[in-house]
PDB file of N, CA and C in Angstrom:
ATOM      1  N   UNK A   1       0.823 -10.360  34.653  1.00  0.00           N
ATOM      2  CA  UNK A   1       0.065  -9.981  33.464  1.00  0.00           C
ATOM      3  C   UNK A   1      -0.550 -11.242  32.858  1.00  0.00           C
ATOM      4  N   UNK A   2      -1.663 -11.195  32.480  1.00  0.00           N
ATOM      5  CA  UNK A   2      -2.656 -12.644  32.033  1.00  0.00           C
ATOM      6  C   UNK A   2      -2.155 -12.536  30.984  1.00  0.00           C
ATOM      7  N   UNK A   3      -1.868 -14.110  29.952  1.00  0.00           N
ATOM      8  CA  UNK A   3      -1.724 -14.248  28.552  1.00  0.00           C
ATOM      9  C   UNK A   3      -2.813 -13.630  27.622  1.00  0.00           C
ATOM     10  N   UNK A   4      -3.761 -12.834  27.651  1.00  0.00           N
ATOM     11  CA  UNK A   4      -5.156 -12.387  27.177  1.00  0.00           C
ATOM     12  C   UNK A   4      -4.495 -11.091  26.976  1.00  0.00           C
ATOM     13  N   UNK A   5      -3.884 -10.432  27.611  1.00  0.00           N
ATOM     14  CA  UNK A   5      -3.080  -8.861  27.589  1.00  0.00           C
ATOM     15  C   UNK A   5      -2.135  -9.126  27.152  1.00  0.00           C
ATOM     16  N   UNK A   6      -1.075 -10.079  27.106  1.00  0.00           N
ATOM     17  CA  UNK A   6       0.053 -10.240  26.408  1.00  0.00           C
ATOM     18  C   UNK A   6       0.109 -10.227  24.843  1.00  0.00           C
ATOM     19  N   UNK A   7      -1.352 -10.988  24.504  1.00  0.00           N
ATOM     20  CA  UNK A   7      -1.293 -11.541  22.971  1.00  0.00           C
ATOM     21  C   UNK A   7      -1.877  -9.792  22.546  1.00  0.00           C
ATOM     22  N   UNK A   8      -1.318  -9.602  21.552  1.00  0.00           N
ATOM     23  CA  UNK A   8      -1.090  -8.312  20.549  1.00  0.00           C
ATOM     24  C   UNK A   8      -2.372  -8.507  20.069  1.00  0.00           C
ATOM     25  N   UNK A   9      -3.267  -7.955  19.662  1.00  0.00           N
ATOM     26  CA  UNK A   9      -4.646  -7.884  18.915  1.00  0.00           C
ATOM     27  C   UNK A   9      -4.523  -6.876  17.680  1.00  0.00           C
ATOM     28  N   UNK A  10      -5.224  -7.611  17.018  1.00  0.00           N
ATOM     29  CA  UNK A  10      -4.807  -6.749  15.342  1.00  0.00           C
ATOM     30  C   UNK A  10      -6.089  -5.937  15.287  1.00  0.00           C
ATOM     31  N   UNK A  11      -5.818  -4.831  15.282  1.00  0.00           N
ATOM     32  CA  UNK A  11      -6.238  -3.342  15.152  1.00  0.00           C
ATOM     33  C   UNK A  11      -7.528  -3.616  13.770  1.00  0.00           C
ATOM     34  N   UNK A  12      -8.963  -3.771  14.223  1.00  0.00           N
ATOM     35  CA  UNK A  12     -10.001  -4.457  13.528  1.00  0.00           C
ATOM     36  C   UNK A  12     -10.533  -3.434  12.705  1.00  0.00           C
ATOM     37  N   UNK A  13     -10.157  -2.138  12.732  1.00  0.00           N
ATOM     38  CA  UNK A  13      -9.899  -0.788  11.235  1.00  0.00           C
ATOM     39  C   UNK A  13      -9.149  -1.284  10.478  1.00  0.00           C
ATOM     40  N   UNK A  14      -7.783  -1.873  10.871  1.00  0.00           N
ATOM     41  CA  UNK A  14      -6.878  -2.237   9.677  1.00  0.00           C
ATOM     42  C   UNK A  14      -7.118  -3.631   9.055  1.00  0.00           C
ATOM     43  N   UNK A  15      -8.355  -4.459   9.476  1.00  0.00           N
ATOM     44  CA  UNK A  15      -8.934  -5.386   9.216  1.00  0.00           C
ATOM     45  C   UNK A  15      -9.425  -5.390   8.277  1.00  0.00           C
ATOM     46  N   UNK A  16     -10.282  -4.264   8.127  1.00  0.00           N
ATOM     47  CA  UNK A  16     -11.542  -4.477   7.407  1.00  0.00           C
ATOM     48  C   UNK A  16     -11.634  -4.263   5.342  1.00  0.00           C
ATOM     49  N   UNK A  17     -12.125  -5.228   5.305  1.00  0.00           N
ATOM     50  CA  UNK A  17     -11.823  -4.683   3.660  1.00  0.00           C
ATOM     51  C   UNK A  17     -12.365  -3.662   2.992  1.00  0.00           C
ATOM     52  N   UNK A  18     -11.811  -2.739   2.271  1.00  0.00           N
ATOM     53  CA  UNK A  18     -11.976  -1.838   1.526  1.00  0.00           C
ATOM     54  C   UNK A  18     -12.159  -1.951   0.217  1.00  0.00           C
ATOM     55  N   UNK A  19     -12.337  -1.266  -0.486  1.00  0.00           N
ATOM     56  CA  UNK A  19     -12.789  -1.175  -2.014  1.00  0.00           C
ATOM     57  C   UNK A  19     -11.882  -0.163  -2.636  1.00  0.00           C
ATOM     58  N   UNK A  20     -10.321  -0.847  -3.353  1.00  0.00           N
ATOM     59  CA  UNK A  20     -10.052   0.238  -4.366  1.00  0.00           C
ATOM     60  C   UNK A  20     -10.422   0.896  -5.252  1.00  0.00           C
ATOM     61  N   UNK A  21      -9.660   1.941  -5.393  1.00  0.00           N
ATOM     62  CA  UNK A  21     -10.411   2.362  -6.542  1.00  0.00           C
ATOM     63  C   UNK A  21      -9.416   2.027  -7.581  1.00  0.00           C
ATOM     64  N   UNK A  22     -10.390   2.399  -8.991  1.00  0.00           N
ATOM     65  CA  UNK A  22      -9.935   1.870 -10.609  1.00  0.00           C
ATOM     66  C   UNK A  22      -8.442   1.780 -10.394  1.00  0.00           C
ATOM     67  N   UNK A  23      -7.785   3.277  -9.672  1.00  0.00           N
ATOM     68  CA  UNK A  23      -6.327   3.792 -10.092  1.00  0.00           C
ATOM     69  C   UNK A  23      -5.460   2.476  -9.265  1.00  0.00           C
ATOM     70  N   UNK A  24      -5.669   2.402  -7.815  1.00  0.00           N
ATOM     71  CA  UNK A  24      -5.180   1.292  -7.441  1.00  0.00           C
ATOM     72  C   UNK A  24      -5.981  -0.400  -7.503  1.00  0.00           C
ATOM     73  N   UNK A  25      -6.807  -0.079  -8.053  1.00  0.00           N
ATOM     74  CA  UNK A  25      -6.856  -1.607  -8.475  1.00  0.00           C
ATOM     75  C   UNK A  25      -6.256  -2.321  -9.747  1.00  0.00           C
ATOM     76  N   UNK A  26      -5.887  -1.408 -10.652  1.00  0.00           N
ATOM     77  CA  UNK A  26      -4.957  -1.812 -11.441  1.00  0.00           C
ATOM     78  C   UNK A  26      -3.534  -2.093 -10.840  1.00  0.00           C
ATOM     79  N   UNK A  27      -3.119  -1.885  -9.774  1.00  0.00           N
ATOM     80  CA  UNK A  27      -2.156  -2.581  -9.248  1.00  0.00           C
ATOM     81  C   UNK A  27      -2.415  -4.093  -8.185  1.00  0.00           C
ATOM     82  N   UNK A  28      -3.126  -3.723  -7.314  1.00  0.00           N
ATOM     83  CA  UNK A  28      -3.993  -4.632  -6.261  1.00  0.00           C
ATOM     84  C   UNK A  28      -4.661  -5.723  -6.477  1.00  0.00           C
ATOM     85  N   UNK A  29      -5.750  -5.832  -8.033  1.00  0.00           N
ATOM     86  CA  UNK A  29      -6.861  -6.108  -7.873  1.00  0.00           C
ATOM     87  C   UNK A  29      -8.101  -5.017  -7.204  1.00  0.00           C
ATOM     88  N   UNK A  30      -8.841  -6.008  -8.565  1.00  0.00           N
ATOM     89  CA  UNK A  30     -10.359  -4.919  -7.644  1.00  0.00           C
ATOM     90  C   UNK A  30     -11.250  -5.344  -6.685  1.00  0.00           C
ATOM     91  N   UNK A  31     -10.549  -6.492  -6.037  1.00  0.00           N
ATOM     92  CA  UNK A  31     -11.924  -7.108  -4.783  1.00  0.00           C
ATOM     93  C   UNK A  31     -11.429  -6.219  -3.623  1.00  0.00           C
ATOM     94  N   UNK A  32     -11.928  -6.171  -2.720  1.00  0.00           N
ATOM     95  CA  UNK A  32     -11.956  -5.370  -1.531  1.00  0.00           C
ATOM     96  C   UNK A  32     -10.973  -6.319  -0.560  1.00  0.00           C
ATOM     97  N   UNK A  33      -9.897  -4.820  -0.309  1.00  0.00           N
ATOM     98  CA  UNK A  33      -8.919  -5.876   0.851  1.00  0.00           C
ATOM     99  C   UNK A  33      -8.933  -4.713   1.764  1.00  0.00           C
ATOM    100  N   UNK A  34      -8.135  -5.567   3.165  1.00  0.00           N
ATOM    101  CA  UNK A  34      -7.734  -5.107   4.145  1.00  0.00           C
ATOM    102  C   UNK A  34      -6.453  -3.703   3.859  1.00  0.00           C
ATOM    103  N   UNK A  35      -6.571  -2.995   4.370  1.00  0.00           N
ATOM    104  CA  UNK A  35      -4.997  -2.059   3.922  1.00  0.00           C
ATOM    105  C   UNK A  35      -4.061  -2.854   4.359  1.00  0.00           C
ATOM    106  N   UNK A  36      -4.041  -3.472   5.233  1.00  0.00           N
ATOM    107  CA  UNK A  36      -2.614  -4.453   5.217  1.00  0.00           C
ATOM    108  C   UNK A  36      -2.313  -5.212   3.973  1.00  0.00           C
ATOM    109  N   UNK A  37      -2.964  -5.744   3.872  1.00  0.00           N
ATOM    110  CA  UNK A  37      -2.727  -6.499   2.088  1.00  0.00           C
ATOM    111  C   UNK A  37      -2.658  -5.600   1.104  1.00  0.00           C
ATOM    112  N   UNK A  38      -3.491  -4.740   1.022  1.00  0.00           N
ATOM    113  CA  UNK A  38      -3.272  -3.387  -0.202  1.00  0.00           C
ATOM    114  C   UNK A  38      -1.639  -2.942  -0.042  1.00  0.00           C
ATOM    115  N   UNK A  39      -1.153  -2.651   1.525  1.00  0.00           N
ATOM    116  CA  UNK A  39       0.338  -2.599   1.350  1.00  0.00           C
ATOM    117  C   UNK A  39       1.014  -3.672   0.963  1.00  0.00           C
ATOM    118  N   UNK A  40       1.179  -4.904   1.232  1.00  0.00           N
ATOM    119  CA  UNK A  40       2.158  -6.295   1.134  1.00  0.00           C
ATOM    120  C   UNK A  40       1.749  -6.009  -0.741  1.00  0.00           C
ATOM    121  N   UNK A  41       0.634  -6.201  -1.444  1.00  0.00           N
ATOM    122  CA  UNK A  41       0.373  -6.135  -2.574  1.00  0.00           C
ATOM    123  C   UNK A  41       1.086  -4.928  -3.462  1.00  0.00           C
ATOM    124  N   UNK A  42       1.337  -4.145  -2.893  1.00  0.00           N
ATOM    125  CA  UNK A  42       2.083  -2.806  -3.507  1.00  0.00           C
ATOM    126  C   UNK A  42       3.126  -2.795  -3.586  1.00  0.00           C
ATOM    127  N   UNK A  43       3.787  -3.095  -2.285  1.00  0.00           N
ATOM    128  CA  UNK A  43       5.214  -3.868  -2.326  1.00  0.00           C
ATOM    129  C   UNK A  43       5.845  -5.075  -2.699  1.00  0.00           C
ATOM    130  N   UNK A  44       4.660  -5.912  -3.460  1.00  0.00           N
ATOM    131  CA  UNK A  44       5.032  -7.148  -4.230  1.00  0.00           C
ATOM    132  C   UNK A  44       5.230  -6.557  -5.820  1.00  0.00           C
ATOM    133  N   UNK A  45       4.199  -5.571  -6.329  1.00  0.00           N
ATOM    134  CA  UNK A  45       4.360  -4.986  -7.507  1.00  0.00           C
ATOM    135  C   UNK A  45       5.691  -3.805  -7.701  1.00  0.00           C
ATOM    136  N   UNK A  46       6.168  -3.245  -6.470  1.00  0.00           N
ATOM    137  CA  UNK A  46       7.026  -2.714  -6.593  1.00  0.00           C
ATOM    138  C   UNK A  46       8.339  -3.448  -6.748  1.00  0.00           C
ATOM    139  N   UNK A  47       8.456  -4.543  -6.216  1.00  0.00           N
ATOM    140  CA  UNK A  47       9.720  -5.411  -5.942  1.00  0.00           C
ATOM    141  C   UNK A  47       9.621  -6.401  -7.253  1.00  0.00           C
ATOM    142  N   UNK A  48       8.512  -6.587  -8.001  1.00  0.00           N
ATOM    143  CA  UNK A  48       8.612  -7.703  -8.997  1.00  0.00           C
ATOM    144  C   UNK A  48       8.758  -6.626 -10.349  1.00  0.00           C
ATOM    145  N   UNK A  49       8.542  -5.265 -10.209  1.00  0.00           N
ATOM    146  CA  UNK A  49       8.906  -4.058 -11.309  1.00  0.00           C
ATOM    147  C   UNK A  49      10.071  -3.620 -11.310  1.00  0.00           C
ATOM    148  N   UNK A  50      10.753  -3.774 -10.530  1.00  0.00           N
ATOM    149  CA  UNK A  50      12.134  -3.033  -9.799  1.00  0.00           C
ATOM    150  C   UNK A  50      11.920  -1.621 -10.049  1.00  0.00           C
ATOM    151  N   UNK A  51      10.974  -1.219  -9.308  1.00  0.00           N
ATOM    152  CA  UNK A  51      10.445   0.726  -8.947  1.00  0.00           C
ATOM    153  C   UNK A  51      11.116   1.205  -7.529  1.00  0.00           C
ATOM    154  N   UNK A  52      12.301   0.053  -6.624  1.00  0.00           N
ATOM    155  CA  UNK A  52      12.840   0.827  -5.778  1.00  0.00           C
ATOM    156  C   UNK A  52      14.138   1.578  -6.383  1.00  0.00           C
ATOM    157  N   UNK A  53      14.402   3.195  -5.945  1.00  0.00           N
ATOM    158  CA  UNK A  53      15.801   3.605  -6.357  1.00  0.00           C
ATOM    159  C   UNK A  53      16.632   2.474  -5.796  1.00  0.00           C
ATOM    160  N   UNK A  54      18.214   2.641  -6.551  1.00  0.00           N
ATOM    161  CA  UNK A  54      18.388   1.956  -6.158  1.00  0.00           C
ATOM    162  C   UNK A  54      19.411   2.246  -4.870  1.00  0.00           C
ATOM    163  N   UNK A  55      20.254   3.761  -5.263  1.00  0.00           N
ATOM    164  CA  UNK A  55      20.827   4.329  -3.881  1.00  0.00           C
ATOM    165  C   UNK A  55      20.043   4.368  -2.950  1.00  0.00           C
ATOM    166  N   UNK A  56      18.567   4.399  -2.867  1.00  0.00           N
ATOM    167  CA  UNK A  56      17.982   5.066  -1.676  1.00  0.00           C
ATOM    168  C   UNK A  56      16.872   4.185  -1.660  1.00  0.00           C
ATOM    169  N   UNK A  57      16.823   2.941  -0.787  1.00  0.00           N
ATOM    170  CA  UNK A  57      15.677   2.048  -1.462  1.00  0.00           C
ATOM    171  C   UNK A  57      14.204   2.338  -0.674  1.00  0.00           C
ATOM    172  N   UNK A  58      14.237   3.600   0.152  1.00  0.00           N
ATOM    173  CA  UNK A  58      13.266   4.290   0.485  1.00  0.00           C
ATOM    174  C   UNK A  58      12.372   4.851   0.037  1.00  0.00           C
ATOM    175  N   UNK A  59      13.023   5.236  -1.531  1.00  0.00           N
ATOM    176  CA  UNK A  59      12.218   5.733  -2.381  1.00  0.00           C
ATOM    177  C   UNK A  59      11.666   5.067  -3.826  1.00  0.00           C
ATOM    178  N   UNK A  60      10.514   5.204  -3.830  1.00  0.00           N
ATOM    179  CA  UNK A  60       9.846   4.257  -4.941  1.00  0.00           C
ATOM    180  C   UNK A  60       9.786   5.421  -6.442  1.00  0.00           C
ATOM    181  N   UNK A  61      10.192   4.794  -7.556  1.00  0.00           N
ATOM    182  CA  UNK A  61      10.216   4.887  -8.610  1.00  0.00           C
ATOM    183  C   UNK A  61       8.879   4.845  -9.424  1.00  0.00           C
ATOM    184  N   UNK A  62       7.870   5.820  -8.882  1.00  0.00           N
ATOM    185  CA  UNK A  62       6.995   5.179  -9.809  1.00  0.00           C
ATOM    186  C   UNK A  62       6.601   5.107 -11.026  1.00  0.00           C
ATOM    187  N   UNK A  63       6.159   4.052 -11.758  1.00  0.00           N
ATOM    188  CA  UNK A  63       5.363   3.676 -13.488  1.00  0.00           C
ATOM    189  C   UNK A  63       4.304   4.235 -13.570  1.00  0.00           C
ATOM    190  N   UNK A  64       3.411   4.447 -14.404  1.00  0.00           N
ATOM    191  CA  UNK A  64       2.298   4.941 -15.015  1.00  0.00           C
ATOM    192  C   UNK A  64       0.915   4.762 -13.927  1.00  0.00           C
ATOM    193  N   UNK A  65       1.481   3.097 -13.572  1.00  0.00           N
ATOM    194  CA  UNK A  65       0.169   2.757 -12.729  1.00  0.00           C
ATOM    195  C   UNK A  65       0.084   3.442 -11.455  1.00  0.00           C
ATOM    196  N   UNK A  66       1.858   3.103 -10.369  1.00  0.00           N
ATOM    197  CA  UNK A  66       1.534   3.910  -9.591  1.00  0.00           C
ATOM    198  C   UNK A  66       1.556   5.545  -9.683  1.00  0.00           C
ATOM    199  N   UNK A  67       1.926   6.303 -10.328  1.00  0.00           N
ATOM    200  CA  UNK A  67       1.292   7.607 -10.749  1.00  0.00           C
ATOM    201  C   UNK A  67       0.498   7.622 -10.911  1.00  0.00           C
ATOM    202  N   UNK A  68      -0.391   7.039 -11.053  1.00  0.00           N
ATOM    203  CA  UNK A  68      -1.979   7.807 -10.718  1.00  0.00           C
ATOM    204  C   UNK A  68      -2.484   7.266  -9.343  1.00  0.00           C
ATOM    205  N   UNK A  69      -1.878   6.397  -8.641  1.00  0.00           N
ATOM    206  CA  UNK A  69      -2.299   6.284  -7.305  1.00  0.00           C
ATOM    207  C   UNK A  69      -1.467   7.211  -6.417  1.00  0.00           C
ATOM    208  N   UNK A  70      -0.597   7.381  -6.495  1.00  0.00           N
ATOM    209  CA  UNK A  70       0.188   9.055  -6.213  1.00  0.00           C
ATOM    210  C   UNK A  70      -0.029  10.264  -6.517  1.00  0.00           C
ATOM    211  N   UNK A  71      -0.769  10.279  -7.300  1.00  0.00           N
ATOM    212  CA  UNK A  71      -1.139  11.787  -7.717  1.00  0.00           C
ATOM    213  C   UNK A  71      -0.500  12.507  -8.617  1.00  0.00           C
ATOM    214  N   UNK A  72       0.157  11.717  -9.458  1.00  0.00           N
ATOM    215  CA  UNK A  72       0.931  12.168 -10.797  1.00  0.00           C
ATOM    216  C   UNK A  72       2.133  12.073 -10.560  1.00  0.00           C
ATOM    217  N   UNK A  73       2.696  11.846  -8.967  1.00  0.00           N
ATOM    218  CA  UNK A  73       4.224  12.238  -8.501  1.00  0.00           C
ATOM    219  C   UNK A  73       5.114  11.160  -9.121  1.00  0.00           C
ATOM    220  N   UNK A  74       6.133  11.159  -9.395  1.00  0.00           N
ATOM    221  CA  UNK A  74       6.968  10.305 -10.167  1.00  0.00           C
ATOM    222  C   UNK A  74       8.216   9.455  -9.174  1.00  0.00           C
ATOM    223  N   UNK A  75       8.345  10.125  -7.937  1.00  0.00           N
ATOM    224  CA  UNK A  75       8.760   9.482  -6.940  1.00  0.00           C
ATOM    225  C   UNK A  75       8.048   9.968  -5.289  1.00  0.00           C
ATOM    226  N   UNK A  76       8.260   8.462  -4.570  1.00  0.00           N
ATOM    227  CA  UNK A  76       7.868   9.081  -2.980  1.00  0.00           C
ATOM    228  C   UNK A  76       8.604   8.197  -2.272  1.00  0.00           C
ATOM    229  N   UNK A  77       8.536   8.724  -1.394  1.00  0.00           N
ATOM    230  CA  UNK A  77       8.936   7.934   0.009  1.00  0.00           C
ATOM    231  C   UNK A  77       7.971   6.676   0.599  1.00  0.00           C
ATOM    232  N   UNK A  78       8.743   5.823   0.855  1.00  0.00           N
ATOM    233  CA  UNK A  78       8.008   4.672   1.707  1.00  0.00           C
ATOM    234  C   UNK A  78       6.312   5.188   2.391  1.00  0.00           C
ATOM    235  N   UNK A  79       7.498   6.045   3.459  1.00  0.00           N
ATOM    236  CA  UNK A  79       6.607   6.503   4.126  1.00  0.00           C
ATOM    237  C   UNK A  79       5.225   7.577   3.889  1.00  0.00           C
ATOM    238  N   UNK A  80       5.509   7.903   2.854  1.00  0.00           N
ATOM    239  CA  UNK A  80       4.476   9.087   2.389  1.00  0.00           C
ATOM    240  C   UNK A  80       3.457   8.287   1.505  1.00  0.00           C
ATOM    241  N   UNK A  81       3.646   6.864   1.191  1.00  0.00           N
ATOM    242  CA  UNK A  81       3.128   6.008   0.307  1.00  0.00           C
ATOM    243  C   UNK A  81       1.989   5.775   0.627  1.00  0.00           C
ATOM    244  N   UNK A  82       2.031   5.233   2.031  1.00  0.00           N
ATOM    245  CA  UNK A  82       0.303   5.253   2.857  1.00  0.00           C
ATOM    246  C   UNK A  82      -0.648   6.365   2.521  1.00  0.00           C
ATOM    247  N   UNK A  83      -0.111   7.682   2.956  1.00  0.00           N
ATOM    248  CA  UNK A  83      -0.888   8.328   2.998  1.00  0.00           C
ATOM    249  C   UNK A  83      -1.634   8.662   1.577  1.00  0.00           C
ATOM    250  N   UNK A  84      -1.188   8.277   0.315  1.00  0.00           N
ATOM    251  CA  UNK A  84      -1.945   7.867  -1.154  1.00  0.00           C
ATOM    252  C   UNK A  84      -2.712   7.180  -0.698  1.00  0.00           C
ATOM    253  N   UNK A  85      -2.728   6.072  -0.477  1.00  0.00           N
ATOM    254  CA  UNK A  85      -3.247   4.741  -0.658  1.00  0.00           C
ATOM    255  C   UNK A  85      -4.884   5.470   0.171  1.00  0.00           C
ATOM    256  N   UNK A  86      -4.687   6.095   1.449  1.00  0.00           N
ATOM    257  CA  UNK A  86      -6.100   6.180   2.002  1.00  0.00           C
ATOM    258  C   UNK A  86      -6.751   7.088   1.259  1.00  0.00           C
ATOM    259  N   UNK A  87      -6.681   7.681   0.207  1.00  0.00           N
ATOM    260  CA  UNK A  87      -7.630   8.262  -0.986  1.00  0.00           C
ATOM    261  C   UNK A  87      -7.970   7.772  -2.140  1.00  0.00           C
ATOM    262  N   UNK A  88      -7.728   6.356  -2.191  1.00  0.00           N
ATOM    263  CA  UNK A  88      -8.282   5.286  -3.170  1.00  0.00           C
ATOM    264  C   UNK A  88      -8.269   4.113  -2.483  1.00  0.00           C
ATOM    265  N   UNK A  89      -8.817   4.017  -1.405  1.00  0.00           N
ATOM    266  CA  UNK A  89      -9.316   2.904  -0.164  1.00  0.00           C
ATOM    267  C   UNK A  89     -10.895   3.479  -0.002  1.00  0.00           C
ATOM    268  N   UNK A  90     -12.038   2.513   0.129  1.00  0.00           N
ATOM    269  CA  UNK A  90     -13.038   2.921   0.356  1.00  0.00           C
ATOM    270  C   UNK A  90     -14.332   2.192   1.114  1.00  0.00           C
TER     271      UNK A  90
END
């Protein structure tokens, strides 16, 4: 196998910068990022708020701000977190 196939290539959709909107740029910033950074950035505001439960640190606690990038929901899952985020990515 050539070192050219070995090296991992970063997926150039998850590259590209986007434009939050108002609801998550009050957490993010409003310049246009990559969704990789829109996540690391979400999870820096979650971890410097202390919004993880704390039995279940899967699940995020959310504040005012992220409720409205959730959709009013007051808790979610890690995993269900993305799928917010791509309706105020643009």
């Amino acid at each position: 196998m050539s070192e050219a196939k070995a090296a991992k290539k970063p997926n150039p959709a998850l590259m590209k910068p986007l434009q939050p909107s108002n609801e998550l740029a009050a957490v993010v910033g409003s310049s246009p990022l990559p969704r990789t950074e829109v996540v690391s950035k979400v999870w820096d505001y979650i971890k410097a708020n202390n919004l993880q439960n704390p039995e279940n640190k899967r699940k995020i606690l959310a504040d005012a701000k992220l409720q409205a990038v959730f959709g009013g929901k007051s808790k979610v899952s890690m995993f269900e977190m993305n799928k917010h985020f791509a309706q105020h990515l643009s």
